[in-house]
N, C-alpha and C. Protein backbone atom coordinates (compact mmCIF):
# COMPACT_ATOMS: atom_id res chain seq x y z
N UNK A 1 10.04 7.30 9.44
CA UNK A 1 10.92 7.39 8.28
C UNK A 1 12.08 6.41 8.48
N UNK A 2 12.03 5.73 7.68
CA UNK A 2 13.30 4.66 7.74
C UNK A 2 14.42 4.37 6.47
N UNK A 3 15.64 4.29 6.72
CA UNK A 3 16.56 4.41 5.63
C UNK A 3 16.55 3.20 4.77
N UNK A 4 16.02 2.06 5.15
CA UNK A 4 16.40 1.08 4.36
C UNK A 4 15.12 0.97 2.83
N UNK A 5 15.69 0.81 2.23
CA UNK A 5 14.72 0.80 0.74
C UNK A 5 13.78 -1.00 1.31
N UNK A 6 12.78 -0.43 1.10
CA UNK A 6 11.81 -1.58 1.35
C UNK A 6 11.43 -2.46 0.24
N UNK A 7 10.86 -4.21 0.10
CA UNK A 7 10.95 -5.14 -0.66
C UNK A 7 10.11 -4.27 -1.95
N UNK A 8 8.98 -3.62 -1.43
CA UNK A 8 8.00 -3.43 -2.69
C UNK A 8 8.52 -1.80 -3.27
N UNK A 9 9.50 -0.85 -2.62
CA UNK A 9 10.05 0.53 -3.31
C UNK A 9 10.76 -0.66 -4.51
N UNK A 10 11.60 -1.31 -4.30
CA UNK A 10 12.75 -1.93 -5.17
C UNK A 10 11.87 -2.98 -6.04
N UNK A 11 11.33 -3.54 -6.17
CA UNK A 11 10.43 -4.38 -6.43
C UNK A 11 9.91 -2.70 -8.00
N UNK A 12 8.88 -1.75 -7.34
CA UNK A 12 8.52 -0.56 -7.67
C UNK A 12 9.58 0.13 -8.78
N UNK A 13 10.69 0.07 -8.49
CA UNK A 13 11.97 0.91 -8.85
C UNK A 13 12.43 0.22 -9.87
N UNK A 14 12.38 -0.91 -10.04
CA UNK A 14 12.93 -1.85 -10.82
C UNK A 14 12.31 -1.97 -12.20
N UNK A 15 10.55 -2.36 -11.56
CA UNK A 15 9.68 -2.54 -13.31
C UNK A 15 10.00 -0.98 -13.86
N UNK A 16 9.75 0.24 -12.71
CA UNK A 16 9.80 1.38 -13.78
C UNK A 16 11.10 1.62 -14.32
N UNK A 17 12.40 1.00 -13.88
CA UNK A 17 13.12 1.45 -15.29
C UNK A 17 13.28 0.48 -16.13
N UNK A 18 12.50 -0.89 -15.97
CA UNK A 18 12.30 -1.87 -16.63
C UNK A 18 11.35 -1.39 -18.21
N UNK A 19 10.26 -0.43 -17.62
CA UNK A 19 9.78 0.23 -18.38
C UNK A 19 10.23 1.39 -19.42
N UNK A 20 10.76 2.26 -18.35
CA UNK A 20 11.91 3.64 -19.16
C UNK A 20 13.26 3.39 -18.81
N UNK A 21 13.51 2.65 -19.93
CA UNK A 21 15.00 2.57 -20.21
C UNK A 21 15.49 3.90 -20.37
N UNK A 22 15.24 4.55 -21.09
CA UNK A 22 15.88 6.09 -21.07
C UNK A 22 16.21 6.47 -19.91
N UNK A 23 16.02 6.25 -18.61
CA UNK A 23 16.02 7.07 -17.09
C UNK A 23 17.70 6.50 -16.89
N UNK A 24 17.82 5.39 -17.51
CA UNK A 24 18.53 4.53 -16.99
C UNK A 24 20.30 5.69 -17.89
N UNK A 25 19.84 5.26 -18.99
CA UNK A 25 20.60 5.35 -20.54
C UNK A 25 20.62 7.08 -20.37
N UNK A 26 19.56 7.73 -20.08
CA UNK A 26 20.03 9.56 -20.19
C UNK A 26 19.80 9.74 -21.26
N UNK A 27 19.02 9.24 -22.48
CA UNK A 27 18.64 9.80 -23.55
C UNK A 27 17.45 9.83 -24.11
N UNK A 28 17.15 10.71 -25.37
CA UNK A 28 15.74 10.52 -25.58
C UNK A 28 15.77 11.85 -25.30
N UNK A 29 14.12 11.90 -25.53
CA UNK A 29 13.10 12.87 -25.28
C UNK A 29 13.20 14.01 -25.57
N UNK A 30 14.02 14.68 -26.75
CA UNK A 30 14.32 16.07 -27.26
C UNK A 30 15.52 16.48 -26.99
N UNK A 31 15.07 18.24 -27.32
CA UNK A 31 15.88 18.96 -26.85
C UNK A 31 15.86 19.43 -25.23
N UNK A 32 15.16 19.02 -24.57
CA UNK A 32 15.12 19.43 -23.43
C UNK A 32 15.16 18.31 -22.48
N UNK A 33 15.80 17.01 -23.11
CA UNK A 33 15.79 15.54 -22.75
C UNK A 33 16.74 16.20 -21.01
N UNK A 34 17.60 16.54 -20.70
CA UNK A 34 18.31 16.74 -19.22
C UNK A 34 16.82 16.81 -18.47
N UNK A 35 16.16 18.07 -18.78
CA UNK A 35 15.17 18.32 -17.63
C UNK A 35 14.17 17.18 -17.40
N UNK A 36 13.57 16.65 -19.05
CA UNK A 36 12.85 15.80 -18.91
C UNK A 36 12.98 14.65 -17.93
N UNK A 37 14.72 14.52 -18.16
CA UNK A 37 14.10 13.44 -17.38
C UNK A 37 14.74 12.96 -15.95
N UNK A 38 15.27 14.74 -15.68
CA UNK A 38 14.75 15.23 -14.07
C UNK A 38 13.99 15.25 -13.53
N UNK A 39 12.49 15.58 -14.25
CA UNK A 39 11.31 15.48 -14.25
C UNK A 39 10.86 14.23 -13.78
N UNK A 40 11.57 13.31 -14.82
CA UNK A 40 10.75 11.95 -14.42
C UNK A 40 11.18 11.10 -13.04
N UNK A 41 12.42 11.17 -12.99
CA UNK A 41 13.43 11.00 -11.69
C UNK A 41 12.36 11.79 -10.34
N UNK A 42 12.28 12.71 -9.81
CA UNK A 42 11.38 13.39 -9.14
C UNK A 42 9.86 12.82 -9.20
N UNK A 43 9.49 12.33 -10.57
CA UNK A 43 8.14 11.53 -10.18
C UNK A 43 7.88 10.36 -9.78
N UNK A 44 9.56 9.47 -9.89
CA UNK A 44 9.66 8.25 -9.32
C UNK A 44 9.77 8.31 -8.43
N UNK A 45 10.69 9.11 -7.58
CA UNK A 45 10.85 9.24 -6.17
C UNK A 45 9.52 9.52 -5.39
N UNK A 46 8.73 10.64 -6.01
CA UNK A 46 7.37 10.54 -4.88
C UNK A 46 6.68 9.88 -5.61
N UNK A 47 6.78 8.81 -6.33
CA UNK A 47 6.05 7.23 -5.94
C UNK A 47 6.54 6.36 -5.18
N UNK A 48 7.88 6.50 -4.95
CA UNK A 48 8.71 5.50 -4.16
C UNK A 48 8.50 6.10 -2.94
N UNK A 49 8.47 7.31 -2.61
CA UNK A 49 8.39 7.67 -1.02
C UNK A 49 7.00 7.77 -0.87
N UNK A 50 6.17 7.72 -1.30
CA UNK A 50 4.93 7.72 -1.02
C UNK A 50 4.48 5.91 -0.24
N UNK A 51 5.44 4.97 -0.45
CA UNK A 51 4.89 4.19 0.06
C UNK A 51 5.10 4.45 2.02
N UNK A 52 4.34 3.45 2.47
CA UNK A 52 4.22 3.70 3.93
C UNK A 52 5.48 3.09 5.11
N UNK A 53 5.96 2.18 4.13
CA UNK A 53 7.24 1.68 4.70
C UNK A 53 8.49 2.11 3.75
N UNK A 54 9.50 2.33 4.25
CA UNK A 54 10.79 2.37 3.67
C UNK A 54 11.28 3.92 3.48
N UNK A 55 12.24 4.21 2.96
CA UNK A 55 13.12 4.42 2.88
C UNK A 55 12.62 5.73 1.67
N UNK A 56 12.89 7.51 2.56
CA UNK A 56 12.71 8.36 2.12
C UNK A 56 13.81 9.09 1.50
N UNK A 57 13.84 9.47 -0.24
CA UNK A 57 14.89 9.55 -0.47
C UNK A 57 14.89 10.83 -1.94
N UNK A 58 15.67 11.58 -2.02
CA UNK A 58 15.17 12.71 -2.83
C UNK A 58 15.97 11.64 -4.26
N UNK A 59 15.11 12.67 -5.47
CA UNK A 59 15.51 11.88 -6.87
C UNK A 59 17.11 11.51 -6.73
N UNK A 60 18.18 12.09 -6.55
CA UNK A 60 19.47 12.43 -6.51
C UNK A 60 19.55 10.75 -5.70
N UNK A 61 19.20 10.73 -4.76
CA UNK A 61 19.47 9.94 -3.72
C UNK A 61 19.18 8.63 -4.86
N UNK A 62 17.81 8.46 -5.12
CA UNK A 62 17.58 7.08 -5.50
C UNK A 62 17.79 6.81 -6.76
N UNK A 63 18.88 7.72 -7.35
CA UNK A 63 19.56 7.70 -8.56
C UNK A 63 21.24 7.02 -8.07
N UNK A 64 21.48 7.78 -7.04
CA UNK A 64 22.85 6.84 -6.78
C UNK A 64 22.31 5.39 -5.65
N UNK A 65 21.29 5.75 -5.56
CA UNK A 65 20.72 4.24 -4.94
C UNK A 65 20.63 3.20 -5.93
N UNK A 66 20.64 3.31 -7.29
CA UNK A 66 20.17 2.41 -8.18
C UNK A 66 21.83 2.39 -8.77
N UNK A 67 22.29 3.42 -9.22
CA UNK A 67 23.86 3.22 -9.30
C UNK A 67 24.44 2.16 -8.69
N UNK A 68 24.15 2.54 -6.99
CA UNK A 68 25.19 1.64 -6.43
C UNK A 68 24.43 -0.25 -6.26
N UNK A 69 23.06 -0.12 -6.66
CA UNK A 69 23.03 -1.31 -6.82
C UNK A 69 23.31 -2.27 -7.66
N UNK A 70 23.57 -1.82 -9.32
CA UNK A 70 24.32 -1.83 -10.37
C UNK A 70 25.37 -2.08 -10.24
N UNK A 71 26.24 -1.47 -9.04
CA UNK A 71 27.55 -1.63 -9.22
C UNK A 71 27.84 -3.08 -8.39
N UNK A 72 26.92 -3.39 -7.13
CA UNK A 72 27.21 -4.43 -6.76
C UNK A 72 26.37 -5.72 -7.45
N UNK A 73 25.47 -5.89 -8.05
CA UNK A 73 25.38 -6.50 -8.98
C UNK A 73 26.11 -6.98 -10.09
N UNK A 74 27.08 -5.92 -10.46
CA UNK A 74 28.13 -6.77 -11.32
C UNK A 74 29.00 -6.81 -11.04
N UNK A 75 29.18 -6.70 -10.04
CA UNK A 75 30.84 -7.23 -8.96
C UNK A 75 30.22 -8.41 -8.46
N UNK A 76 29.36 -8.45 -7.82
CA UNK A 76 28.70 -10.38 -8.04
C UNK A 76 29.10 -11.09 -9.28
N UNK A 77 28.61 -10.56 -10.51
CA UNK A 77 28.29 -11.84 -11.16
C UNK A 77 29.86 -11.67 -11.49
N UNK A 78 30.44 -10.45 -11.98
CA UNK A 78 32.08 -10.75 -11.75
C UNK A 78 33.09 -11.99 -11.34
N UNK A 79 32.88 -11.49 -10.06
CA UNK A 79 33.29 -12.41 -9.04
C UNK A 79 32.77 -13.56 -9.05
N UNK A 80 31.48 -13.88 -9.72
CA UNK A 80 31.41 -15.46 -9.83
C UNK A 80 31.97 -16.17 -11.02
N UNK A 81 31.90 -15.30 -12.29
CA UNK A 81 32.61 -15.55 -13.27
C UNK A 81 33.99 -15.95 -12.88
N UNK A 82 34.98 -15.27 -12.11
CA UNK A 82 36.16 -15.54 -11.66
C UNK A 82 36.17 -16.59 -10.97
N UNK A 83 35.40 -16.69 -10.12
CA UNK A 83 35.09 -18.26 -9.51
C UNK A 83 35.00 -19.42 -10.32
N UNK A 84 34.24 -19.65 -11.54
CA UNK A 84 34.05 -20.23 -12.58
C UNK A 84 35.12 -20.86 -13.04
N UNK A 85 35.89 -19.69 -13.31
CA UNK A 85 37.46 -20.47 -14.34
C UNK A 85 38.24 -20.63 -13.12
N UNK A 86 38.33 -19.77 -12.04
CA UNK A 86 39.49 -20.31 -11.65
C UNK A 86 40.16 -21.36 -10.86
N UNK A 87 41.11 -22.07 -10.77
CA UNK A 87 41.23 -23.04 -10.28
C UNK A 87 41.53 -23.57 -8.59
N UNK A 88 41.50 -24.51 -8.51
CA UNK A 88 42.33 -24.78 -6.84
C UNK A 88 41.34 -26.06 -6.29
N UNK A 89 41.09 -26.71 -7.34
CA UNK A 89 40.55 -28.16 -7.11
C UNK A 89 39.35 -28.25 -6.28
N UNK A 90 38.91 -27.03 -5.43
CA UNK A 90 38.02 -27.11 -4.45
C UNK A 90 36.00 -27.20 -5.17
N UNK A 91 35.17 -26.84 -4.49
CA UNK A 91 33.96 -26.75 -5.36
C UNK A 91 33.43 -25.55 -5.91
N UNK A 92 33.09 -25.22 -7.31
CA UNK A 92 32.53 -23.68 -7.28
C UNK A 92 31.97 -23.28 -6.30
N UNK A 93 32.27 -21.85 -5.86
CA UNK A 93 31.07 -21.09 -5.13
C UNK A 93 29.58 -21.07 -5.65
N UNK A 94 28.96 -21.41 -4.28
CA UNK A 94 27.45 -21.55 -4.63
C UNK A 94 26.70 -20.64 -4.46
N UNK A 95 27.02 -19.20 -4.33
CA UNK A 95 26.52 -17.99 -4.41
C UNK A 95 25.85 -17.46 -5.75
N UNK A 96 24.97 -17.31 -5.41
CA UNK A 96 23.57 -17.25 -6.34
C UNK A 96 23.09 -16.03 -6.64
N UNK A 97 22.77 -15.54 -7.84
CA UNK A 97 22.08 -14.42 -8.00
C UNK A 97 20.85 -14.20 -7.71
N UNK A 98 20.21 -13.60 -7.34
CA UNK A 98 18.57 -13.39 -6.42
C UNK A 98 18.04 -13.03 -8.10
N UNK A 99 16.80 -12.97 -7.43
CA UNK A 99 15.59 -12.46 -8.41
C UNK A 99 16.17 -11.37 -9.09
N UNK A 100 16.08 -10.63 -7.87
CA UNK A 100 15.88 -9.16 -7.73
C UNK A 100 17.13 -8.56 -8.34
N UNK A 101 18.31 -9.11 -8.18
CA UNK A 101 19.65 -8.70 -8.69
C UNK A 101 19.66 -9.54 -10.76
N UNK A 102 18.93 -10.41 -10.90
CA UNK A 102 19.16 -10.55 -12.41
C UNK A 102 18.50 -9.57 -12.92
N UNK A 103 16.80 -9.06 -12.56
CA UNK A 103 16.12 -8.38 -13.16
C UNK A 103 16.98 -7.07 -13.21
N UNK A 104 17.46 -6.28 -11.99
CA UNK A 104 18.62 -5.16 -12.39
C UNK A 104 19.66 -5.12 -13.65
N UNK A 105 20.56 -6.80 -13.50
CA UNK A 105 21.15 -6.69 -14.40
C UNK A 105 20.93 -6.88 -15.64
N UNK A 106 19.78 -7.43 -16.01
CA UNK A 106 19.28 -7.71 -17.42
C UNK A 106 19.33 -6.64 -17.94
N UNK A 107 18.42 -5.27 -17.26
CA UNK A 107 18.11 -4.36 -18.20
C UNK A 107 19.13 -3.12 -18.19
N UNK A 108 19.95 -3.66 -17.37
CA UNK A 108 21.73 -2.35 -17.76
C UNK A 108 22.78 -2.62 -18.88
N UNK A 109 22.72 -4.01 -19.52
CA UNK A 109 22.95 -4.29 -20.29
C UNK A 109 23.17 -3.56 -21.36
């Protein structure tokens, strides 16, 4: 059992809320939309822990796992935006957004 979220859980984690935006957003799916999609949270997780490498983690967990990757994702592009305008004659920062961090931020939008 290992803590670190592995290339293909996140890779995994990503298309499915690429897919259900609602997981993301908290809405939808009735009157019973909370449980529903507790429900679905719990079925992502034992697809995500079901793989053989990485990082075992209850729904709760890989709900503030995706939170907090969100959050540093747009404190990146933030912070590069600020880089952008601001001045001091030197060269923009060449810090780059990964794959993996646009596809997050596209679909939190």
């Amino acid at each position: 059992m290992e803590n670190r979220v592995s290339c293909t859980q996140l890779d995994e984690l990503l298309d499915y809320l690429v897919a259900h935006p609602h997981l993301v957003k908290g809405i939808g799916l009735g009157a019973r939309s909370k449980e529903a999609i507790a429900r679905e949270w719990d079925n992502l997780a034992s697809k995500l822990n079901a793989h053989g490498l990485g990082a075992t983690k209850t729904s709760q967990q890989w709900k503030r796992y995706r939170a907090d990757l969100k959050h540093k994702v747009k404190a990146k592009a933030a912070e590069r935006k600020r880089n952008a305008y601001g001045t001091g004659g030197g060269p923009a920062s060449q810090d780059d957004i990964n794959k993996i961090e646009k596809k997050n931020f596209c679909y939190n939008k």
